[in-house]
N, C-alpha and C. Protein backbone atom coordinates (compact mmCIF):
# COMPACT_ATOMS: atom_id res chain seq x y z
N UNK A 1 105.34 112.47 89.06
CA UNK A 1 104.17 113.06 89.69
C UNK A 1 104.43 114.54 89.89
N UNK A 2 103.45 115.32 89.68
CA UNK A 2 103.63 116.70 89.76
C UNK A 2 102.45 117.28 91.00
N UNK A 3 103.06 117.49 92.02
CA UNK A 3 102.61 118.06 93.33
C UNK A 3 102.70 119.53 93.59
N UNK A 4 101.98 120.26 93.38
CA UNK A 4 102.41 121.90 94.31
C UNK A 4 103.14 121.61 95.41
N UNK A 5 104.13 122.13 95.89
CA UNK A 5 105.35 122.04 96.43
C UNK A 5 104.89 122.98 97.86
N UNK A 6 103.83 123.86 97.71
CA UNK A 6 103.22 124.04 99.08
C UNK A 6 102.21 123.17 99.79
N UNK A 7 102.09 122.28 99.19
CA UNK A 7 100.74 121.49 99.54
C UNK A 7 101.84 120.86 101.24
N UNK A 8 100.41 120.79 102.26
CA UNK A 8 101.26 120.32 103.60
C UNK A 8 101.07 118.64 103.79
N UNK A 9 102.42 118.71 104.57
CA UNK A 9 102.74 117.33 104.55
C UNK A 9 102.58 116.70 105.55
N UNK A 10 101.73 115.79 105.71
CA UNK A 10 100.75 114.86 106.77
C UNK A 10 101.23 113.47 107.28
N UNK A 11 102.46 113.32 106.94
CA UNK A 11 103.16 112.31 107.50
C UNK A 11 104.36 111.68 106.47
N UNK A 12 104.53 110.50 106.55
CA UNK A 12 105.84 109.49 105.55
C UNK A 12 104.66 108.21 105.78
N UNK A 13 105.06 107.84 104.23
CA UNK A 13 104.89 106.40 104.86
C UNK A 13 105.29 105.64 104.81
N UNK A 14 104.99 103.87 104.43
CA UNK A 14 106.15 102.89 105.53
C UNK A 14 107.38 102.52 104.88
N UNK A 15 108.11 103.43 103.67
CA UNK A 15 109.38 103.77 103.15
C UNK A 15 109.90 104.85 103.36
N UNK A 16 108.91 105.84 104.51
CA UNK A 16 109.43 107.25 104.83
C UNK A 16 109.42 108.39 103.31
N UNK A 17 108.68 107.82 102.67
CA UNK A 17 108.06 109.09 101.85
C UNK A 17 107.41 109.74 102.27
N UNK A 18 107.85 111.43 101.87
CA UNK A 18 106.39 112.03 102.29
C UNK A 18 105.29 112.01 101.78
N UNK A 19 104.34 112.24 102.19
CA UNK A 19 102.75 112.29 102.21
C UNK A 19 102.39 113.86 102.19
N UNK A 20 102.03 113.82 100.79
CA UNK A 20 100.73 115.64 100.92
C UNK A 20 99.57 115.37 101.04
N UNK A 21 98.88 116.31 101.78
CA UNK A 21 97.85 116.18 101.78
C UNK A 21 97.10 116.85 100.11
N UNK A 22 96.79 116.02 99.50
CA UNK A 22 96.53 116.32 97.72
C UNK A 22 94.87 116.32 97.91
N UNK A 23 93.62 116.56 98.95
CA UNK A 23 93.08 116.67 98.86
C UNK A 23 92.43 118.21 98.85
N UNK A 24 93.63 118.94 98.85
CA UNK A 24 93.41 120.59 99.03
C UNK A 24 93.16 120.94 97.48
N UNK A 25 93.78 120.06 96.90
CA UNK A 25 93.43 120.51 95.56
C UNK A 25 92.30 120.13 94.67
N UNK A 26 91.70 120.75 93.83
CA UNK A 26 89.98 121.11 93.51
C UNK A 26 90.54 119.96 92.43
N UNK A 27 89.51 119.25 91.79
CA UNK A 27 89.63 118.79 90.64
C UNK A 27 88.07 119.59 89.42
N UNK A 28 88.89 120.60 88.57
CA UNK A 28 88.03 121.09 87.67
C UNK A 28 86.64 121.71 88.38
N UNK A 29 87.40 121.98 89.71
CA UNK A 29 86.65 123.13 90.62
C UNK A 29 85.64 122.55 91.26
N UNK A 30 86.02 121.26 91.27
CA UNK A 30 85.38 119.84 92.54
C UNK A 30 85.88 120.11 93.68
N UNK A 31 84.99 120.04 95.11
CA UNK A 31 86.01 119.55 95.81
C UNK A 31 85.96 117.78 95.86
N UNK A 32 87.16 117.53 96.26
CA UNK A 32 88.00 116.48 95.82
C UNK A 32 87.46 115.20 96.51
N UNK A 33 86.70 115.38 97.99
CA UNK A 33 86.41 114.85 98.83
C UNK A 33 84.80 114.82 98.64
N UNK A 34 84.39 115.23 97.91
CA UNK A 34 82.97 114.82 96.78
C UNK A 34 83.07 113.81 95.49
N UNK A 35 84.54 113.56 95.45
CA UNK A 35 84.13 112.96 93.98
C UNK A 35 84.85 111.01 94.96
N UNK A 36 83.94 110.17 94.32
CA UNK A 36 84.00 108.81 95.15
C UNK A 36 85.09 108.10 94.38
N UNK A 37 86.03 108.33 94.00
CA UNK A 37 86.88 108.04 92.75
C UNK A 37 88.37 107.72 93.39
N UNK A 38 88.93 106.23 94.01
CA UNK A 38 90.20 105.79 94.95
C UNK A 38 89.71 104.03 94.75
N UNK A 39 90.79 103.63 94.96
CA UNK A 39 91.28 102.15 94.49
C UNK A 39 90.46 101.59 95.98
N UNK A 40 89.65 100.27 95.90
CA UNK A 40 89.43 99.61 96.71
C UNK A 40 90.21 98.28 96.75
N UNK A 41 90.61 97.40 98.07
CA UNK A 41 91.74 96.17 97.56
C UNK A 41 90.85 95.07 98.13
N UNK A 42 91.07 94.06 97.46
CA UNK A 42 90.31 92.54 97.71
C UNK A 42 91.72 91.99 98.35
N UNK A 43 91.56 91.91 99.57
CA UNK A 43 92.78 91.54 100.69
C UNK A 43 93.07 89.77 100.30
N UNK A 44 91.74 89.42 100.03
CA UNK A 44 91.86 88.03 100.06
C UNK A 44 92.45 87.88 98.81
N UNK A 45 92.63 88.47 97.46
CA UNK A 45 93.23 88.14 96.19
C UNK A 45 94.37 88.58 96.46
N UNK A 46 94.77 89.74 97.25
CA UNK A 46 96.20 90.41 96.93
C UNK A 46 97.38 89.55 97.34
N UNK A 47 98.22 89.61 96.71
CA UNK A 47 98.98 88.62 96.93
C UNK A 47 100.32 89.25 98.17
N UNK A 48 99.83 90.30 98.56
CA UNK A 48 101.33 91.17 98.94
C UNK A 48 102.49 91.87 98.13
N UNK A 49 102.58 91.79 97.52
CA UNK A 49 103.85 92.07 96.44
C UNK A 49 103.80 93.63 96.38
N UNK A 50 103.04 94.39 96.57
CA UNK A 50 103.37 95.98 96.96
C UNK A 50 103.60 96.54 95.69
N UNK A 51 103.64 96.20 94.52
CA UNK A 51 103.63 97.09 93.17
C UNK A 51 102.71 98.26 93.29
N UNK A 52 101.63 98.08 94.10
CA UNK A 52 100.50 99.49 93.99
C UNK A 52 101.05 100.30 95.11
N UNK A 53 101.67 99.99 96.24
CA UNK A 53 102.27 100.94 97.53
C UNK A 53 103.84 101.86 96.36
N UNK A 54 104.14 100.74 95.53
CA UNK A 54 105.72 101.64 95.31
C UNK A 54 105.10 102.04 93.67
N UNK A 55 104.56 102.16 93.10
CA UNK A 55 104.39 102.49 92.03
C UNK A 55 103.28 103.77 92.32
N UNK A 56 102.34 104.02 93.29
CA UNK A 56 101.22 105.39 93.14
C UNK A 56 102.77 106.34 93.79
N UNK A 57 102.39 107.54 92.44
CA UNK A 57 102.78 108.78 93.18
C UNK A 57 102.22 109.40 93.95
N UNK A 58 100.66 109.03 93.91
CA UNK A 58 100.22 110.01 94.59
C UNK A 58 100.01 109.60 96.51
N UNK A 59 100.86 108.72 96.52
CA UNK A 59 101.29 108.08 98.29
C UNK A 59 99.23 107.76 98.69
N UNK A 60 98.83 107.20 97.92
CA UNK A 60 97.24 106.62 98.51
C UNK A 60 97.70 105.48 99.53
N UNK A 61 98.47 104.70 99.02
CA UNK A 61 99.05 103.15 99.79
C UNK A 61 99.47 103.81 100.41
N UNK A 62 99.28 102.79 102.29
CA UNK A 62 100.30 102.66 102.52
C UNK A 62 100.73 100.99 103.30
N UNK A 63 102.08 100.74 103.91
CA UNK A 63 101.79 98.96 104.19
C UNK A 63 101.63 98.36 105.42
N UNK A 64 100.76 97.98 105.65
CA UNK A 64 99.77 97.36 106.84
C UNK A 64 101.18 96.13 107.27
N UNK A 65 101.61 96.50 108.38
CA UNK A 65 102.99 95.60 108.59
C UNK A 65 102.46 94.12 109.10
N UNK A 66 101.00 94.21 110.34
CA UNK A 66 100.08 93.35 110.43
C UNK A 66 99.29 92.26 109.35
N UNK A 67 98.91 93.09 108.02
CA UNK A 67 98.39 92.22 107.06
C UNK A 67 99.53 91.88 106.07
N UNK A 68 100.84 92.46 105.97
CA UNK A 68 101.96 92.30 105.20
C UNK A 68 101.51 92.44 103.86
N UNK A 69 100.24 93.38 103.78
CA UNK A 69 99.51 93.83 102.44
C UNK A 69 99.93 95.57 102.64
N UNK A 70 99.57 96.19 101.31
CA UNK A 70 99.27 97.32 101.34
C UNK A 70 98.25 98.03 101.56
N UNK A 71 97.53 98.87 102.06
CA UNK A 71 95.74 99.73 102.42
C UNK A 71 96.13 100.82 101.82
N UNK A 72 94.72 101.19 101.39
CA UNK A 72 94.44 101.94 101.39
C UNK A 72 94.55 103.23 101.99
N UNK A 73 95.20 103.81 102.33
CA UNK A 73 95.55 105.34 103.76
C UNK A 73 94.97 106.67 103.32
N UNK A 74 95.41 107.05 101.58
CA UNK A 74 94.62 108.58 101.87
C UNK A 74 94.13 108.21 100.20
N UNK A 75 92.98 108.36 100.35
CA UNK A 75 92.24 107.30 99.19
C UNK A 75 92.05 109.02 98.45
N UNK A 76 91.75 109.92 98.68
CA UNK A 76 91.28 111.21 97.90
C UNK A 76 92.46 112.03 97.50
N UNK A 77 93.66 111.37 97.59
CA UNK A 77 94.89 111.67 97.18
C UNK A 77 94.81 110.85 95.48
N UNK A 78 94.26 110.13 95.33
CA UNK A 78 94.14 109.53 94.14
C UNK A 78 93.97 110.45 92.95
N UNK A 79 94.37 110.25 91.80
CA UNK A 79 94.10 111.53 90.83
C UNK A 79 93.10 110.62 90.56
N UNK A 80 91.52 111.59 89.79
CA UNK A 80 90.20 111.11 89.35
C UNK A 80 90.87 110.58 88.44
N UNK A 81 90.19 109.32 87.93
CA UNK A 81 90.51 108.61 86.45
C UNK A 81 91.37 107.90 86.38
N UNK A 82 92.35 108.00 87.32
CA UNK A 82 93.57 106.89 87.78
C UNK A 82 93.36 105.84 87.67
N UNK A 83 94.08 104.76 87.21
CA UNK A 83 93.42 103.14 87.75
C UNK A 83 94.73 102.42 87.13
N UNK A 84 96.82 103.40 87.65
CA UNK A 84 97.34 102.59 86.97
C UNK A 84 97.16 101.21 88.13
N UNK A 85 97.07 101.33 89.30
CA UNK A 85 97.28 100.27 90.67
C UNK A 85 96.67 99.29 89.85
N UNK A 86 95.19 99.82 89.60
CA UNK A 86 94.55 98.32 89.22
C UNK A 86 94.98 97.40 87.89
N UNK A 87 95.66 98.36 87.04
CA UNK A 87 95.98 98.07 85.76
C UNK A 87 97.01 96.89 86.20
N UNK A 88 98.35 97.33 86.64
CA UNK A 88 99.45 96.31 87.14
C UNK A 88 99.29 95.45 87.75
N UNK A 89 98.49 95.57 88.66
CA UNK A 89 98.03 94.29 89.60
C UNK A 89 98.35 93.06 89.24
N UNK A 90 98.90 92.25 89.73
CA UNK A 90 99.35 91.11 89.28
C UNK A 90 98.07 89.51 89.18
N UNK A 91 96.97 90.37 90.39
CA UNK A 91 96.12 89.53 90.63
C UNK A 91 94.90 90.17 90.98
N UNK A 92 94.72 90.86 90.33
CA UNK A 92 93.59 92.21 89.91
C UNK A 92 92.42 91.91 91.30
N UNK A 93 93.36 92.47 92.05
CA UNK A 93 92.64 92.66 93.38
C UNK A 93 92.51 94.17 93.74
N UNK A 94 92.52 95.30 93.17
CA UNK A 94 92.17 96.13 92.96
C UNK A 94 91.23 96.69 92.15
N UNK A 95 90.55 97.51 92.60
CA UNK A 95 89.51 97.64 92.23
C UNK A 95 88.64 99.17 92.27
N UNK A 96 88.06 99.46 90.87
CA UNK A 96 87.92 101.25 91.08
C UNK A 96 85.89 101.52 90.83
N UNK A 97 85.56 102.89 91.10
CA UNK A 97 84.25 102.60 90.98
C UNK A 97 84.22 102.38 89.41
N UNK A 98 82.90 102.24 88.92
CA UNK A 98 82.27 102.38 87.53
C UNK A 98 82.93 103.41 87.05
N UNK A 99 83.53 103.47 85.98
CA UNK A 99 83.64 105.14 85.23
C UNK A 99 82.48 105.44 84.25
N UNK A 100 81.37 104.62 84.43
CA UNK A 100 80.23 105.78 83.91
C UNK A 100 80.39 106.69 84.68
N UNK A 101 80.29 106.40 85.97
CA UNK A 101 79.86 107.20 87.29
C UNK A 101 80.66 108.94 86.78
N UNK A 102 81.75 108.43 86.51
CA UNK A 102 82.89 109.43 86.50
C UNK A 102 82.56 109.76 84.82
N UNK A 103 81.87 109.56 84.09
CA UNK A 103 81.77 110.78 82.88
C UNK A 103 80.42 111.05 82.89
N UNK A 104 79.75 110.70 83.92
CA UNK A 104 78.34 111.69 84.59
C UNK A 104 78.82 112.50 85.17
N UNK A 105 79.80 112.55 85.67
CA UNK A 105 80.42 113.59 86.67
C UNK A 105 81.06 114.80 85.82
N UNK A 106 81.76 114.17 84.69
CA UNK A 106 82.80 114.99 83.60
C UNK A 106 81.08 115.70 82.83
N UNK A 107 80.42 115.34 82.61
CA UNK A 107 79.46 116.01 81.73
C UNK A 107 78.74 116.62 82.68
N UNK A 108 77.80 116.29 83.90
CA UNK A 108 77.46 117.27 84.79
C UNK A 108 78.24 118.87 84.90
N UNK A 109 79.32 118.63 85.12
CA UNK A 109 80.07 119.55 85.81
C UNK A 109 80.96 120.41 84.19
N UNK A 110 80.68 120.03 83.46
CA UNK A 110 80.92 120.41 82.03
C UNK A 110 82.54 120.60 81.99
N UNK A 111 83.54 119.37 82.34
CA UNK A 111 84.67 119.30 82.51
C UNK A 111 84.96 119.82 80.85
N UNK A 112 84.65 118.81 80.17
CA UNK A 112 84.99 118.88 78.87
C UNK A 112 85.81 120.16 78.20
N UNK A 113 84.61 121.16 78.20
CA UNK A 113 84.35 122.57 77.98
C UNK A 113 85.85 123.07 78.71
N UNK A 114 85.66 122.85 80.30
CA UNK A 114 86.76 123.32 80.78
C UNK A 114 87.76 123.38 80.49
N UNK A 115 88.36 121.70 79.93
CA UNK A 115 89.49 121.67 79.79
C UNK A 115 89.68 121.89 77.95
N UNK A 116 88.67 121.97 77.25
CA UNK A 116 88.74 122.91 76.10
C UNK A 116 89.54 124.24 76.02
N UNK A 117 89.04 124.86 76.85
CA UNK A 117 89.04 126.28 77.22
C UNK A 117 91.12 126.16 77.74
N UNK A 118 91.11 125.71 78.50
CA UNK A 118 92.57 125.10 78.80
C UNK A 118 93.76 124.73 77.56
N UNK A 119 93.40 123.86 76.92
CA UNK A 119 93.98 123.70 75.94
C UNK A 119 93.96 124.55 74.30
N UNK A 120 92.68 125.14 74.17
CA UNK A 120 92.65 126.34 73.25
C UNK A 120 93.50 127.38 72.51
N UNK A 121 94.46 127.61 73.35
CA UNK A 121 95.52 128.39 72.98
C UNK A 121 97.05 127.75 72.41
N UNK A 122 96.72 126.64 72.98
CA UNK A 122 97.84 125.08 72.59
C UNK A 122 98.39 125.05 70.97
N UNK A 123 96.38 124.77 70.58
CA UNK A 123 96.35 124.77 69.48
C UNK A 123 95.88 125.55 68.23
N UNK A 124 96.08 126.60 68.73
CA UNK A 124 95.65 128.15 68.21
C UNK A 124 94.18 128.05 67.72
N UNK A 125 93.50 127.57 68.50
CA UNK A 125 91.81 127.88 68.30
C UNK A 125 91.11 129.08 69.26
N UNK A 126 91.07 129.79 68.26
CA UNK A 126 90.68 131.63 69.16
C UNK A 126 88.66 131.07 69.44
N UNK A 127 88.04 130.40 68.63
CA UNK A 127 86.66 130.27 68.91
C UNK A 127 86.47 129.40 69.77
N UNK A 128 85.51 130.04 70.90
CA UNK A 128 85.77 128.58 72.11
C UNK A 128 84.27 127.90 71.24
N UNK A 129 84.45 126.70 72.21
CA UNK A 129 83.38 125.60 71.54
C UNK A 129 81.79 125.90 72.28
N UNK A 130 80.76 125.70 71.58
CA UNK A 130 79.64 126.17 71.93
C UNK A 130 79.22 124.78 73.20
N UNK A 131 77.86 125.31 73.61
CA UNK A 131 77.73 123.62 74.49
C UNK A 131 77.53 122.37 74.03
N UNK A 132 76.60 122.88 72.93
CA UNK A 132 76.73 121.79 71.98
C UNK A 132 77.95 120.88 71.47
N UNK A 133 78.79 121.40 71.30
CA UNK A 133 79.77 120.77 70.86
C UNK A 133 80.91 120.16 71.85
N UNK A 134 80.74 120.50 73.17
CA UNK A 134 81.14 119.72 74.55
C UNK A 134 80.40 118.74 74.86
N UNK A 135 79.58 119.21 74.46
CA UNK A 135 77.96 118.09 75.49
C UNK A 135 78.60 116.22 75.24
N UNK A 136 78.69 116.03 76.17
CA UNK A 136 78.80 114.27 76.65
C UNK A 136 77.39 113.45 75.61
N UNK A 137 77.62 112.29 75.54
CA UNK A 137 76.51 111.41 75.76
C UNK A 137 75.45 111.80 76.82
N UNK A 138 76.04 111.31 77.71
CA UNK A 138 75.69 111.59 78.83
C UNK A 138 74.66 112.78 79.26
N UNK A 139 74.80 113.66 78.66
CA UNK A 139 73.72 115.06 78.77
C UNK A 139 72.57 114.77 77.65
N UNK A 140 72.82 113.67 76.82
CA UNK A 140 71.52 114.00 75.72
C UNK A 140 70.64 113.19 76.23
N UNK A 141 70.75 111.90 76.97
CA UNK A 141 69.40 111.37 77.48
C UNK A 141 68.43 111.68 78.27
């Protein structure tokens, strides 16, 4: 996991890791706490086993010593597009919004383009891309 190393730190959690607060940071000049995009848990499927508390870098889990499950704690710490928690899940009790939702969001906000523009020099392309040629699905209907 790659964290800015100034980002401030808002507690440990229940392995005494620290915790940043990762909502200071913009996503593609979002703020972060606008975009609805963090793991929800079906308590009644989860089995306990904590693979999603020790496997997110980005410290979203943390473990409810009462439910002997893991919660949810800083849900906008989540990177957008994430979904390894739900992927591993042993008993796919995790759970993320729609990702239409989230490439209405990538084409609204003309991520694409952005991260064009980002990578451009990578691959020695001096002509940036017109809108046309960013444009989503999503923008032609």
């Amino acid at each position: 996991m790659s964290t800015p190393n100034n980002m401030p730190t808002i507690g440990k959690d229940a392995l005494g890791r620290e915790v940043k607060d990762l909502t200071k940071i913009s996503w593609w000049g979002m703020n972060r706490k606008e975009i609805n995009w963090y793991p929800t848990i079906d308590h009644d499927k989860c089995a306990g086993c904590g693979l999603c508390f020790v496997t997110c870098g980005r410290r979203v889990f943390d473990w409810d010593d009462k439910l002997s499950k893991p919660v949810v704690a800083q849900p906008y710490n989540c990177m957008v597009g994430c979904q390894t928690c739900a992927n591993l899940c042993p008993t796919s009790a995790i759970s993320f919004p729609d990702v239409s939702e989230m490439k209405k969001l990538v084409a609204k906000n003309n991520v694409v383009k952005k991260s064009f523009e980002k990578i451009a020099p990578l691959i020695n392309c001096d002509k940036p891309l017109d809108d046309e040629e960013t444009e989503s699905n999503f923008n032609k209907s």
